[in-house]
N, C-alpha and C. Protein backbone atom coordinates (compact mmCIF):
# COMPACT_ATOMS: atom_id res chain seq x y z
N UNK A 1 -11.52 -12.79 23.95
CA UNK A 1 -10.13 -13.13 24.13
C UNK A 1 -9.34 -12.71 22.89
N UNK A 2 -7.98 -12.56 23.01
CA UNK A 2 -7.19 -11.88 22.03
C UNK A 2 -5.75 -12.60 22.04
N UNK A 3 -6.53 -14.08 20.82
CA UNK A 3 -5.61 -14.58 20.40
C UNK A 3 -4.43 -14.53 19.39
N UNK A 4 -3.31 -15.39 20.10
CA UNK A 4 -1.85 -15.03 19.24
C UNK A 4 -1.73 -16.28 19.23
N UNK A 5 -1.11 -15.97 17.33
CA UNK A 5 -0.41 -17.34 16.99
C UNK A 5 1.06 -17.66 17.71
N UNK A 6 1.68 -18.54 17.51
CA UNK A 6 2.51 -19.07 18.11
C UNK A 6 3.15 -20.88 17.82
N UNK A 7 4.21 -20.92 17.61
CA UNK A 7 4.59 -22.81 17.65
C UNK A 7 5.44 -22.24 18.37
N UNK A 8 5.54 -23.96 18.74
CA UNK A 8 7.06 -24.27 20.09
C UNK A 8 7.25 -25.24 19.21
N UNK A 9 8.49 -25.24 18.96
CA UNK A 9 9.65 -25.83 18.40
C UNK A 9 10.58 -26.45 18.99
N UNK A 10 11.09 -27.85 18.95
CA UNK A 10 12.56 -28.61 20.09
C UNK A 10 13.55 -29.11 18.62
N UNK A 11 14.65 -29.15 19.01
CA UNK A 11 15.80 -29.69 18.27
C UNK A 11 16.38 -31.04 18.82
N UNK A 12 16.26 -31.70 17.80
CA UNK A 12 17.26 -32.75 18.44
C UNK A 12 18.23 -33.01 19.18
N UNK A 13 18.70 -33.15 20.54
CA UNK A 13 19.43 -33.24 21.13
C UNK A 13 20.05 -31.76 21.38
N UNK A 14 19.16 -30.91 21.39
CA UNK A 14 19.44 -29.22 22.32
C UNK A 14 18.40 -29.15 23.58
N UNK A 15 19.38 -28.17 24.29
CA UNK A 15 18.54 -28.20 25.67
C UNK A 15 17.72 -26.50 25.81
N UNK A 16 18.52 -25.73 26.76
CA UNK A 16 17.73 -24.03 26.52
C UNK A 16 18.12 -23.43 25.50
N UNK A 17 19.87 -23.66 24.54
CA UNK A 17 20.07 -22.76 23.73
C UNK A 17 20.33 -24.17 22.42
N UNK A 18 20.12 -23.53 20.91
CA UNK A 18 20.18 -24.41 20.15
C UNK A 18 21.83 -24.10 19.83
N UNK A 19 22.86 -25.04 19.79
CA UNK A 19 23.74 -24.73 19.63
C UNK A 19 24.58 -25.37 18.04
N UNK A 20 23.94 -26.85 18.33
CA UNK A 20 24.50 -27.39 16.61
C UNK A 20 24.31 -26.94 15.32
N UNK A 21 25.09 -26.77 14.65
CA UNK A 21 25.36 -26.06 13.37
C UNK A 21 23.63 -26.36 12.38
N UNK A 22 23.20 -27.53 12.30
CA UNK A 22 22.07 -27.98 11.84
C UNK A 22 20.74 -27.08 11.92
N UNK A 23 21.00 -27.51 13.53
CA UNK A 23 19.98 -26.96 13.89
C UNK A 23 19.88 -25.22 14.28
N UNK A 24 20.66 -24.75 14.08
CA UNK A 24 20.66 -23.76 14.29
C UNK A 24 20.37 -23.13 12.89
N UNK A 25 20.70 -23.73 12.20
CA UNK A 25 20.15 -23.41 10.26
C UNK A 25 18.89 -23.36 10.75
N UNK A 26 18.05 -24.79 10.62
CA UNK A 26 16.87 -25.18 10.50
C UNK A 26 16.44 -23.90 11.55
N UNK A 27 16.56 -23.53 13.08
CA UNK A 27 16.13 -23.02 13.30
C UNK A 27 15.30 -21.67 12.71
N UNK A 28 16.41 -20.86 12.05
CA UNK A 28 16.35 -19.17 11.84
C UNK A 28 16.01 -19.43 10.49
N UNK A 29 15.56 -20.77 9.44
CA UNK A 29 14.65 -21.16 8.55
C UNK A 29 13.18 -21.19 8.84
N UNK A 30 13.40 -21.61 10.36
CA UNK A 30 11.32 -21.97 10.89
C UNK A 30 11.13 -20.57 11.60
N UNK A 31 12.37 -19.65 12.06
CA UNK A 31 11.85 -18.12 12.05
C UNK A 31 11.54 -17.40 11.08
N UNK A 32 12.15 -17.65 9.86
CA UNK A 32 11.67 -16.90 8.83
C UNK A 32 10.22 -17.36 7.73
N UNK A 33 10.35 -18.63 8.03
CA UNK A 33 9.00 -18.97 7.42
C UNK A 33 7.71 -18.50 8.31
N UNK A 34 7.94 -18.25 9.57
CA UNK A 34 6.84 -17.99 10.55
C UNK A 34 6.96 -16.21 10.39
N UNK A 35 7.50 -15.82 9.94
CA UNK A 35 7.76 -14.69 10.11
C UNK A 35 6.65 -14.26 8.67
N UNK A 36 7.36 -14.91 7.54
CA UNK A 36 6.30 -15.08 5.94
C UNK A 36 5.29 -15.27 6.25
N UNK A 37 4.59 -15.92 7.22
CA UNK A 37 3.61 -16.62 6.91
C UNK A 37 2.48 -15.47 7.95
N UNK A 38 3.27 -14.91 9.12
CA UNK A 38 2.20 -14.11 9.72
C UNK A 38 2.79 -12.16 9.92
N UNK A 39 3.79 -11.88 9.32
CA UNK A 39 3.99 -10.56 9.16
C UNK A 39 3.91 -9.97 7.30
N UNK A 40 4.27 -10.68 6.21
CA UNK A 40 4.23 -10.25 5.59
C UNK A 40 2.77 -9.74 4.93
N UNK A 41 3.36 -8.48 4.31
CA UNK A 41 2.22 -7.64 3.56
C UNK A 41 1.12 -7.06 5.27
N UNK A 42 1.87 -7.01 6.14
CA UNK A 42 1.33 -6.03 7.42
C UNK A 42 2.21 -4.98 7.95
N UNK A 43 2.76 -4.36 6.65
CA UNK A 43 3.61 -3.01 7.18
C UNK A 43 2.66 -1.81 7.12
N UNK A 44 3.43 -1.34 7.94
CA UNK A 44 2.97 -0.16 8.30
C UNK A 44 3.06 1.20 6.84
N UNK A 45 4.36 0.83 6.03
CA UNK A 45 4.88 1.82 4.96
C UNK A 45 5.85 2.39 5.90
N UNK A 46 6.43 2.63 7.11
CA UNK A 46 7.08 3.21 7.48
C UNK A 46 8.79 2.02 7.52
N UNK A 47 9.60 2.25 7.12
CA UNK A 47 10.66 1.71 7.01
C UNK A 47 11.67 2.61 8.41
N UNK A 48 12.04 1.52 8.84
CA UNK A 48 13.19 1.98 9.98
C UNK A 48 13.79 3.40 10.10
N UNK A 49 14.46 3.53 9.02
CA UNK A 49 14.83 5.26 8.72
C UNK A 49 14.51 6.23 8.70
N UNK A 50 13.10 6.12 8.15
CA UNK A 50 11.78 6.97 8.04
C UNK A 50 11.17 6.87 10.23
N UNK A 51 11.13 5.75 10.54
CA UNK A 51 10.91 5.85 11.91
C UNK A 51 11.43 6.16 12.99
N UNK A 52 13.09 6.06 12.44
CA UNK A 52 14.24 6.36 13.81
C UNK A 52 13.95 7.54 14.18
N UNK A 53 14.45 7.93 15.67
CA UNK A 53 14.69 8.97 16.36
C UNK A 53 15.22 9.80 15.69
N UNK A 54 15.05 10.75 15.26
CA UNK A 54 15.97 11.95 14.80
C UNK A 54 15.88 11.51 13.35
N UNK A 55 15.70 10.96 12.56
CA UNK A 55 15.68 10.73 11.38
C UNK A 55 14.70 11.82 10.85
N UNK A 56 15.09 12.62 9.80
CA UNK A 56 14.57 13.54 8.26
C UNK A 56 14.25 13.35 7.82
């Protein structure tokens, strides 16, 4: 099997979209720590520019 990490996350008093100012911080804080914690130091060396379509 070919497991993936993953959390589920709820906000206080949000339903499908997080809309309160709070939580919408806290949110795109627990994206970026999840982001630290399982992408960094797994690049490729290729940076966006270097990868775009048509890019020199």
């Amino acid at each position: 099997m070919n497991y993936k990490p993953f959390v589920l996350k709820t906000y206080p008093n949000e339903n499908y979209y997080v809309r309160r100012r709070e939580n919408t911080m806290q949110m795109y804080q627990d994206i970026v720590a999840y982001f630290d914690q399982h992408l960094k130091g797994m690049g490729s060396g290729v940076t966006r520019a270097d990868g775009a379509a048509g890019g020199r």
